[in-house]
N, C-alpha and C. Protein backbone atom coordinates (compact mmCIF):
# COMPACT_ATOMS: atom_id res chain seq x y z
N UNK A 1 -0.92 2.08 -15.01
CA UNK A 1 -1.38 0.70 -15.01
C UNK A 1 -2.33 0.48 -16.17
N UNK A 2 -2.34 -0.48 -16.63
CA UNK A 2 -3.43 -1.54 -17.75
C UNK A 2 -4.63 -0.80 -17.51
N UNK A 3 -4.72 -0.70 -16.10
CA UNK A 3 -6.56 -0.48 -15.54
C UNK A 3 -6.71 0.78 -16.23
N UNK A 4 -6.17 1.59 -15.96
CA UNK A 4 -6.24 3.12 -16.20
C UNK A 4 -6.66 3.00 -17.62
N UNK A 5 -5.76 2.54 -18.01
CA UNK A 5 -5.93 2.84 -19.84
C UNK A 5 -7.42 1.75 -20.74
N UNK A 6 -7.67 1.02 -19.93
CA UNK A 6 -8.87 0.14 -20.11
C UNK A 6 -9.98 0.81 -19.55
N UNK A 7 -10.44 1.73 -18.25
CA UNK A 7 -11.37 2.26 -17.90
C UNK A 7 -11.34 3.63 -18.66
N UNK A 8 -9.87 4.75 -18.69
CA UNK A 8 -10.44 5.82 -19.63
C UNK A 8 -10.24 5.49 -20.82
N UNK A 9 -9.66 5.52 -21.61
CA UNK A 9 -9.19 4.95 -22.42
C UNK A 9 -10.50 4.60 -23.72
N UNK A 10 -10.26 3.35 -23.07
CA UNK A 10 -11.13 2.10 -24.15
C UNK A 10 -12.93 2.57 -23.42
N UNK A 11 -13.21 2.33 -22.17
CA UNK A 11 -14.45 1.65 -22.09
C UNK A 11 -15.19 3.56 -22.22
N UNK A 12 -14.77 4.64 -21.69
CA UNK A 12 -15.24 5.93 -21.89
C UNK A 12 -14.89 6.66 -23.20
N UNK A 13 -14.16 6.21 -24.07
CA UNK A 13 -14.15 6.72 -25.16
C UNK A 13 -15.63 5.70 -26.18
N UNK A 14 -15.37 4.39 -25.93
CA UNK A 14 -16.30 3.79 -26.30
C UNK A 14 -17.55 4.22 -26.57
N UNK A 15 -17.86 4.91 -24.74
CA UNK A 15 -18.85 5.26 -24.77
C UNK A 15 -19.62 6.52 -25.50
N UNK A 16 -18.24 7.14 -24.90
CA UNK A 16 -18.69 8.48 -25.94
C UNK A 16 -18.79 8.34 -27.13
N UNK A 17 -18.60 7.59 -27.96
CA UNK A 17 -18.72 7.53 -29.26
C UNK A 17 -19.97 6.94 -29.52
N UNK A 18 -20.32 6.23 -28.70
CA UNK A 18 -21.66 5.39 -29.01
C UNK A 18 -22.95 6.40 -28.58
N UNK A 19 -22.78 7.24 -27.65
CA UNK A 19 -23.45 8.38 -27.09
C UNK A 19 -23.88 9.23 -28.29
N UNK A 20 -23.14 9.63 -28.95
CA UNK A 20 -22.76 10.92 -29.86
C UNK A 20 -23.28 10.12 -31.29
N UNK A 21 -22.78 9.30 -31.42
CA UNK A 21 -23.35 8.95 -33.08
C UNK A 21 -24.70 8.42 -33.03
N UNK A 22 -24.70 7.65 -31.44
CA UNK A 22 -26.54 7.42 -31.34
C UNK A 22 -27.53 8.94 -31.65
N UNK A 23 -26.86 9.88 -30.53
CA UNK A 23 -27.31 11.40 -31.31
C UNK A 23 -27.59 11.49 -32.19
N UNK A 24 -26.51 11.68 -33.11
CA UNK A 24 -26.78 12.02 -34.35
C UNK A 24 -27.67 11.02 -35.47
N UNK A 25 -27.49 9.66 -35.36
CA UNK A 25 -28.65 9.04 -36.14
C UNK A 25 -30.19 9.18 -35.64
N UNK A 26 -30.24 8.98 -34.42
CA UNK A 26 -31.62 9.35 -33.94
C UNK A 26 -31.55 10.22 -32.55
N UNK A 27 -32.17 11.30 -33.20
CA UNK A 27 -32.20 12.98 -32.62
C UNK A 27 -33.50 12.72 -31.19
N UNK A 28 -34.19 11.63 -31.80
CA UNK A 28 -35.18 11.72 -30.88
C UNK A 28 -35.10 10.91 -29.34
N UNK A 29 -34.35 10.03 -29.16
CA UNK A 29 -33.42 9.73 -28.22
C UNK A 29 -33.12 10.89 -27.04
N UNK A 30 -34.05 10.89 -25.82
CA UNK A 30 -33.48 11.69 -25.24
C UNK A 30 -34.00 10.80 -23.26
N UNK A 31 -32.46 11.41 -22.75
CA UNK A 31 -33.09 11.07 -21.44
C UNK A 31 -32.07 11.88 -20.81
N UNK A 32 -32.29 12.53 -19.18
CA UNK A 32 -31.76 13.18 -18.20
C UNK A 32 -31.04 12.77 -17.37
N UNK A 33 -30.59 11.33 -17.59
CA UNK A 33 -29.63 11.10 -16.79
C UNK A 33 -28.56 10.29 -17.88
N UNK A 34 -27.64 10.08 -17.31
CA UNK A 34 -26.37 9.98 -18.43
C UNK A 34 -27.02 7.97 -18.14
N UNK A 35 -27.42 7.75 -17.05
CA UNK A 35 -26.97 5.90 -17.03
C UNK A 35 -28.05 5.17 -18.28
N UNK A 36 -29.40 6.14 -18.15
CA UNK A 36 -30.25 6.00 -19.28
C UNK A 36 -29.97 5.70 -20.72
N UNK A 37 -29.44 7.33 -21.27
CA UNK A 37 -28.99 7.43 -22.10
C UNK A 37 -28.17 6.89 -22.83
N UNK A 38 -27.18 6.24 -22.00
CA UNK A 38 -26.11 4.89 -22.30
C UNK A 38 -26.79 3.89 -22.34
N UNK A 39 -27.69 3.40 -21.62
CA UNK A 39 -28.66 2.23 -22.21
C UNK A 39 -29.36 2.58 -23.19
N UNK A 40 -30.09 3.20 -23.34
CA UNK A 40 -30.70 3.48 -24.59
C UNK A 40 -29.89 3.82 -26.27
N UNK A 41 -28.40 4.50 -25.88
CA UNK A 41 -27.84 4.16 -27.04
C UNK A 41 -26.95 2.52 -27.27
N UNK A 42 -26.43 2.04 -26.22
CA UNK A 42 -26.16 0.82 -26.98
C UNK A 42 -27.21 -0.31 -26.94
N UNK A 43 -28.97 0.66 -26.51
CA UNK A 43 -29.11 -0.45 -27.58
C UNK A 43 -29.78 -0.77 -28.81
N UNK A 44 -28.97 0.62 -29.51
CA UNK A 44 -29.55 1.08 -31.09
C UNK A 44 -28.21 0.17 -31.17
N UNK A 45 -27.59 -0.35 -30.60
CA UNK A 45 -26.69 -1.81 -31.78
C UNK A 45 -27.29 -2.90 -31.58
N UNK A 46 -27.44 -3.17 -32.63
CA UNK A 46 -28.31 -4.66 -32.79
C UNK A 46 -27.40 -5.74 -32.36
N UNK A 47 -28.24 -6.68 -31.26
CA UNK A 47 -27.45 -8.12 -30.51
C UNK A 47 -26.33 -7.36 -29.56
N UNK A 48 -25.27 -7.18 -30.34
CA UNK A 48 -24.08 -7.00 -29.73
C UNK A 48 -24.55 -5.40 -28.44
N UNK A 49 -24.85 -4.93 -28.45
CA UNK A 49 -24.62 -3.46 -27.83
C UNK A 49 -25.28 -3.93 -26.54
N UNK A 50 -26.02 -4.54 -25.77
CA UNK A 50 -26.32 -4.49 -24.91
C UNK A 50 -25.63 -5.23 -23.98
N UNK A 51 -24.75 -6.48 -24.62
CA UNK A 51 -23.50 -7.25 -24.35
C UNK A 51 -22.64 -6.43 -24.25
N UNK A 52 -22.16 -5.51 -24.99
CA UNK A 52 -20.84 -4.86 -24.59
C UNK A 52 -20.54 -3.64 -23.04
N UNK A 53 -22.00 -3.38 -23.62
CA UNK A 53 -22.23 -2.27 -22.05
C UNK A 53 -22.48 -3.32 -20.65
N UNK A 54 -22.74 -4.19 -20.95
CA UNK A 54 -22.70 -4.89 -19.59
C UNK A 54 -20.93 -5.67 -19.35
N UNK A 55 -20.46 -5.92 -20.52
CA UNK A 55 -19.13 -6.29 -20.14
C UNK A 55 -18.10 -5.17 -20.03
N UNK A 56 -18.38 -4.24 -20.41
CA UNK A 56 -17.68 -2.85 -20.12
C UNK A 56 -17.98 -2.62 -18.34
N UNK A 57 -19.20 -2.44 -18.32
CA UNK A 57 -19.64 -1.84 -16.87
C UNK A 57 -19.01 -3.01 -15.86
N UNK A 58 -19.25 -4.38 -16.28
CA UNK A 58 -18.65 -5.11 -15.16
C UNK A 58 -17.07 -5.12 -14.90
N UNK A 59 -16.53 -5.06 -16.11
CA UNK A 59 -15.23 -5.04 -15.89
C UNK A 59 -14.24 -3.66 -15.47
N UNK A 60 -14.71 -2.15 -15.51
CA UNK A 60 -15.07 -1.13 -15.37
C UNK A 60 -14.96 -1.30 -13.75
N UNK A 61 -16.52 -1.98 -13.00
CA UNK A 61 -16.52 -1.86 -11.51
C UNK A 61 -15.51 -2.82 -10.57
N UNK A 62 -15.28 -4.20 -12.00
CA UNK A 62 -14.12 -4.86 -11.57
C UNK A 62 -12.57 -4.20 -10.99
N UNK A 63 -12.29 -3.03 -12.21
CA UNK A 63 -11.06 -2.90 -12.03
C UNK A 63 -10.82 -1.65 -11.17
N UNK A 64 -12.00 -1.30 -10.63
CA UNK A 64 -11.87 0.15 -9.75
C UNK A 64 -11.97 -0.66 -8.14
N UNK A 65 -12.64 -1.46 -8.21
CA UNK A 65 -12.73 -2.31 -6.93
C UNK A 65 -11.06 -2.67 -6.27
N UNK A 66 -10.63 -3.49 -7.68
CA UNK A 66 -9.11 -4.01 -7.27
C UNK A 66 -8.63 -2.33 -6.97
N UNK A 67 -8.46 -1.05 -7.73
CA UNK A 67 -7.72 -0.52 -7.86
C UNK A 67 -7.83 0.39 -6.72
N UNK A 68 -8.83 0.59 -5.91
CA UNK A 68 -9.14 1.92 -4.92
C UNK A 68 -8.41 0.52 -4.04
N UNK A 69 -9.01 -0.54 -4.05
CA UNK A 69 -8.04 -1.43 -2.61
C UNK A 69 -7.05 -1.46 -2.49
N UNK A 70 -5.94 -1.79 -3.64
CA UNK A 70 -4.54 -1.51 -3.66
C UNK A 70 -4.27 -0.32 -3.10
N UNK A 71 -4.51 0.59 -3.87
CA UNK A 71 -4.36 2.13 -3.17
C UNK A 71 -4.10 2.15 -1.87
N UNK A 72 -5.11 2.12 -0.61
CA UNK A 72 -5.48 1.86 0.06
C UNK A 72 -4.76 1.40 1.08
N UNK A 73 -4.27 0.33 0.41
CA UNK A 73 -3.42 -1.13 1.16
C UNK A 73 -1.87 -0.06 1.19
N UNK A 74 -1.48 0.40 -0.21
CA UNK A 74 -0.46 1.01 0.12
C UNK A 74 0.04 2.19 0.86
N UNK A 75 -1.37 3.01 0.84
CA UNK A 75 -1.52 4.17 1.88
C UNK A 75 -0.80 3.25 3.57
N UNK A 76 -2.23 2.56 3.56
CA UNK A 76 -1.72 2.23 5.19
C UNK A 76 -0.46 1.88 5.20
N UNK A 77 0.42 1.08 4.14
CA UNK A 77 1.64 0.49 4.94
C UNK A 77 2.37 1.73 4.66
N UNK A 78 2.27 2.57 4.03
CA UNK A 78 3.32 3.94 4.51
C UNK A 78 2.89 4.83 5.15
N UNK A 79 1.23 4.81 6.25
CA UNK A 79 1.52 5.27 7.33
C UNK A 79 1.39 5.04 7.98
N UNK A 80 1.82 3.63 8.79
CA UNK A 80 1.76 3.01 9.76
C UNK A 80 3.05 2.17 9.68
N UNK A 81 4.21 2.29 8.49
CA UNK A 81 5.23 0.81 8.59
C UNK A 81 6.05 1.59 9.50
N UNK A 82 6.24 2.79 9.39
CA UNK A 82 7.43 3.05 10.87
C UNK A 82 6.99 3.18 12.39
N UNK A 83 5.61 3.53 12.06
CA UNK A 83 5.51 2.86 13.83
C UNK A 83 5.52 1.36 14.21
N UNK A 84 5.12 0.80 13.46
CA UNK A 84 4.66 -0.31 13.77
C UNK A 84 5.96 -1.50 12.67
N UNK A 85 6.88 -1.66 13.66
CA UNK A 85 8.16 -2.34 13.16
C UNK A 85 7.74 -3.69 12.41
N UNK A 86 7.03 -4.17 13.69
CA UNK A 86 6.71 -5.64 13.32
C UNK A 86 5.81 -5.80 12.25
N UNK A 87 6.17 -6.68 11.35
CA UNK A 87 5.15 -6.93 10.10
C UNK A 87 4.08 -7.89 9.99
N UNK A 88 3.77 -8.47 11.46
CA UNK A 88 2.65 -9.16 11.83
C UNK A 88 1.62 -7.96 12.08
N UNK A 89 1.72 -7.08 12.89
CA UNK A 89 1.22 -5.85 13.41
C UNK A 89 0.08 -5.11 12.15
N UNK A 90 1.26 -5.22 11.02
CA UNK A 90 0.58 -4.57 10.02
C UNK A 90 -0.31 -5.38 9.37
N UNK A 91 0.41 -6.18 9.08
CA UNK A 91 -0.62 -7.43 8.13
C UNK A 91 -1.99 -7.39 9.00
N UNK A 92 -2.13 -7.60 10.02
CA UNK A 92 -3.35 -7.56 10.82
C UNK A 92 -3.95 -6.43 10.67
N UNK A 93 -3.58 -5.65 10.45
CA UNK A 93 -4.19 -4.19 10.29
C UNK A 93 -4.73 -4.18 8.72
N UNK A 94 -4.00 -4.46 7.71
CA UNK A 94 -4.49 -4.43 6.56
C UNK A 94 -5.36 -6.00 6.36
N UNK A 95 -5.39 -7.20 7.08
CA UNK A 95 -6.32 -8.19 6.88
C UNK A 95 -7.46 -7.31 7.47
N UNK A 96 -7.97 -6.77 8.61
CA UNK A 96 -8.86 -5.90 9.13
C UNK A 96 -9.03 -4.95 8.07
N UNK A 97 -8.57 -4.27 6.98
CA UNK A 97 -8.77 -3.49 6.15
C UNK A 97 -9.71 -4.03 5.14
N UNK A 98 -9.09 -5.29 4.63
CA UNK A 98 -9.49 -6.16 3.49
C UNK A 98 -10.87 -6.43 4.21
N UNK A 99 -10.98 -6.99 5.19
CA UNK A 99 -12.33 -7.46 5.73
C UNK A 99 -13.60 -6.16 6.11
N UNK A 100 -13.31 -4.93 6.27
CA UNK A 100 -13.57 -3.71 6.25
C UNK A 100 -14.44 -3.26 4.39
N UNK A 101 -13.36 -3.69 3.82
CA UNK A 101 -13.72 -3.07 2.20
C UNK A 101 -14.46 -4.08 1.77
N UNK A 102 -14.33 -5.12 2.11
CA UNK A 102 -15.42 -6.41 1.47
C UNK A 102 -16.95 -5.81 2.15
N UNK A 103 -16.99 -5.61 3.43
CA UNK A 103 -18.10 -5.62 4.03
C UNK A 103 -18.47 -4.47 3.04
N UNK A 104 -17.99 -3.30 3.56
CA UNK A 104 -18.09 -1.79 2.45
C UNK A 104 -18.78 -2.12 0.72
N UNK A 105 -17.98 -3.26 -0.21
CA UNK A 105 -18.61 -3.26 -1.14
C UNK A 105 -20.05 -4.25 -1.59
N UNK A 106 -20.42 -4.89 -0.40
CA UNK A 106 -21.42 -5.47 -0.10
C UNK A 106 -22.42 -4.39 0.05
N UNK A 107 -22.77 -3.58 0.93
CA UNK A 107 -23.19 -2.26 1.42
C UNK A 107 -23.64 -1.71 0.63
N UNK A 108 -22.63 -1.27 -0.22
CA UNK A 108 -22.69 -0.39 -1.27
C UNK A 108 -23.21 -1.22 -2.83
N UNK A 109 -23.35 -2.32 -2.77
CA UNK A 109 -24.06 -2.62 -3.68
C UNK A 109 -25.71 -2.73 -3.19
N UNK A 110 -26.01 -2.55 -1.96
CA UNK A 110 -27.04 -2.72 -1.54
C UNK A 110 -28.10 -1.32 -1.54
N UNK A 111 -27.29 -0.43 -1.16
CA UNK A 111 -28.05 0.71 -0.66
C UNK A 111 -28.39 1.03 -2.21
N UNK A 112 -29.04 2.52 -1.78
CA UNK A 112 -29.15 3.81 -3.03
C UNK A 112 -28.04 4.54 -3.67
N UNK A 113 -28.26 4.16 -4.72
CA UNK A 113 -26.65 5.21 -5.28
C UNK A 113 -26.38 6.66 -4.88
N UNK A 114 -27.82 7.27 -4.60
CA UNK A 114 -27.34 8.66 -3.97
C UNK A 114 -26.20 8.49 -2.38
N UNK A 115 -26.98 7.23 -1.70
CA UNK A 115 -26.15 7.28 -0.76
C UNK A 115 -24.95 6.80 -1.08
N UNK A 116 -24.32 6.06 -1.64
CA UNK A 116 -23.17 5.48 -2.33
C UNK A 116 -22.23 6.87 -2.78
N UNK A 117 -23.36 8.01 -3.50
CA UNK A 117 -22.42 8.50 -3.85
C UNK A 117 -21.93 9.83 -2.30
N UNK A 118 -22.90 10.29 -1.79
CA UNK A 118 -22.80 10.94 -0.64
C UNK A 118 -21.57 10.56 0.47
N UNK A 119 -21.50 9.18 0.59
CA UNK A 119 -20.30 8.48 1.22
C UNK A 119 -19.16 8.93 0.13
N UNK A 120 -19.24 9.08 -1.05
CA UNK A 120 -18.12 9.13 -1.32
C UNK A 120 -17.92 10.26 -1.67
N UNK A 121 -18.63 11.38 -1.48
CA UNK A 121 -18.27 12.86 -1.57
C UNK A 121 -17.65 13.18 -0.18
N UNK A 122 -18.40 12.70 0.99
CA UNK A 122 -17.32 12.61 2.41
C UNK A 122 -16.12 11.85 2.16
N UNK A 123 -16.14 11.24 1.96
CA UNK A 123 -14.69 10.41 2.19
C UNK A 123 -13.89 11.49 1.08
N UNK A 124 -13.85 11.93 0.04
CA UNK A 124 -13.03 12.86 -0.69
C UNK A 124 -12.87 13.86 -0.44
N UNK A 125 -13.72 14.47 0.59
CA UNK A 125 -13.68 15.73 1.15
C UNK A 125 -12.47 15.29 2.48
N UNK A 126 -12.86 14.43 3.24
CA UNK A 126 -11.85 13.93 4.35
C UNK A 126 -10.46 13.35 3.89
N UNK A 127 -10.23 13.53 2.77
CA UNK A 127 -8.83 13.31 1.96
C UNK A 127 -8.44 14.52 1.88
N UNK A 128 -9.40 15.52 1.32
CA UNK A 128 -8.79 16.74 0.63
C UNK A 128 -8.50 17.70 2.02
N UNK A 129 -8.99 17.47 3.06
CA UNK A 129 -9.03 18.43 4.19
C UNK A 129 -7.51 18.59 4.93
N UNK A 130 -6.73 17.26 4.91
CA UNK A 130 -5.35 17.52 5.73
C UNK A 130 -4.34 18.29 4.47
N UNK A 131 -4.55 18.13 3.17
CA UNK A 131 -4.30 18.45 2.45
C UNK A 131 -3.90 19.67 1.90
N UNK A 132 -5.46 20.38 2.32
CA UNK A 132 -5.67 21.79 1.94
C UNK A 132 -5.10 22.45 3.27
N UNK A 133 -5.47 21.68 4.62
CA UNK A 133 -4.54 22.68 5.97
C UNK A 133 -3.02 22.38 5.70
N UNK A 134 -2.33 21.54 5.34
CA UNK A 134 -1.22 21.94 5.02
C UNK A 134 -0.67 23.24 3.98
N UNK A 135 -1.55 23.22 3.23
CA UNK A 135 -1.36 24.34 1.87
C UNK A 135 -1.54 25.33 2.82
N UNK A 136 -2.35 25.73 3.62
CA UNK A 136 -2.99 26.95 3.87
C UNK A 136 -1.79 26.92 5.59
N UNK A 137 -0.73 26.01 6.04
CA UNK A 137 -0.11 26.20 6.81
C UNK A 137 1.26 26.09 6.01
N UNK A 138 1.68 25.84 5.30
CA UNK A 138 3.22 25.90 4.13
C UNK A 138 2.76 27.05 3.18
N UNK A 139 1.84 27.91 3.17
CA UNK A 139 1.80 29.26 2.19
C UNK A 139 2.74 29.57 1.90
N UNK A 140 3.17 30.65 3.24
CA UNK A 140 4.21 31.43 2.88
C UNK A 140 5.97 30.93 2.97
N UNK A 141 5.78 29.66 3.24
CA UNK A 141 7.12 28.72 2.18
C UNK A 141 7.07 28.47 1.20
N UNK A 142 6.06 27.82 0.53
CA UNK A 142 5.50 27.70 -0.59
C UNK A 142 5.75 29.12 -1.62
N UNK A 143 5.18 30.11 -1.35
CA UNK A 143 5.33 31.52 -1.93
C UNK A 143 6.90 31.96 -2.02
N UNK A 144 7.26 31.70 -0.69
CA UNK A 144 8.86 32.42 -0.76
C UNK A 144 9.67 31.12 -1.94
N UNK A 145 9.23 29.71 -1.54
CA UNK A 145 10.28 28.65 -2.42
C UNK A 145 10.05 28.95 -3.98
N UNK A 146 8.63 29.57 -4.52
CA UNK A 146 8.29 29.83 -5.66
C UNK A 146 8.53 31.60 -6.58
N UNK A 147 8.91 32.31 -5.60
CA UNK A 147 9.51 33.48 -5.47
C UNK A 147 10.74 33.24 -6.91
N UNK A 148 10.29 33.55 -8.18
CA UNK A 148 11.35 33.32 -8.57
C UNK A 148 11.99 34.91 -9.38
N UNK A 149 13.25 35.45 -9.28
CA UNK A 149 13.94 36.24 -9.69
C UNK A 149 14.53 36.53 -10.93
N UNK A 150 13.59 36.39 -11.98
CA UNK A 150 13.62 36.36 -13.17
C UNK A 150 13.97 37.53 -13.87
């Protein structure tokens, strides 16, 4: 998708470049967290640099917002469209979703980013977990299907 190639792409290469040559013109530039440091180098560009990092970052949280929801939306309808025949059933389930993630990014603009990010080290861990028990219950299919006789 567009998004992909606009968030790595364009707005993190951007950055890195603006990171790195801020470096190198002025050495004395220093801070310990990366969100700093990105403020402080764009705004060794005169006028423009402090405009661009804010239209980067908004459009950036814009397109991860749309893009984790889609996701999301399409997860549930493939695991829930064969139980659930009727397509009123679902829609209700994903309007309850939509109304779920709105509340969620309200929240999350509210709290502490540590907690923001803590929620989202659980929730990736609770992705990766059915995941990894399947691996660790398909091993030795996995091993025998990869078994190759070369």
């Amino acid at each position: 998708s567009s998004g992909t190639f606009w968030d790595t792409v364009v707005i993190c290469a951007m950055t890195g470049l603006v990171l790195v040559s801020t470096q190198i013109a002025n050495p004395d530039i220093s801070a310990k967290e990366g969100a700093i440091l990105t403020k402080r180098a764009f705004e060794c560009i005169p006028v423009a640099g402090p405009l661009i990092l804010s239209f980067g970052l908004m459009t950036f949280t814009f397109s991860t917002i749309l893009g984790w929801s889609y996701y999301a939306e399409r997860a549930i309808e493939y695991l829930f469209s064969g139980k659930w025949q009727k397509r009123s059933r679902l829609k209700y389930f994903i309007s309850a979703y939509r109304i779920t993630w709105v509340i969620a990014i309200f929240i999350g603009s509210i709290v502490s980013l540590q907690v923001v990010w803590d929620f989202a080290d659980c929730m990736n861990a609770l992705m990766a977990l059915p995941n990894l028990l399947s691996l660790i219950l398909l091993s030795k299919i996995i091993a025998k299907e990869s078994d190759f006789n070369c």
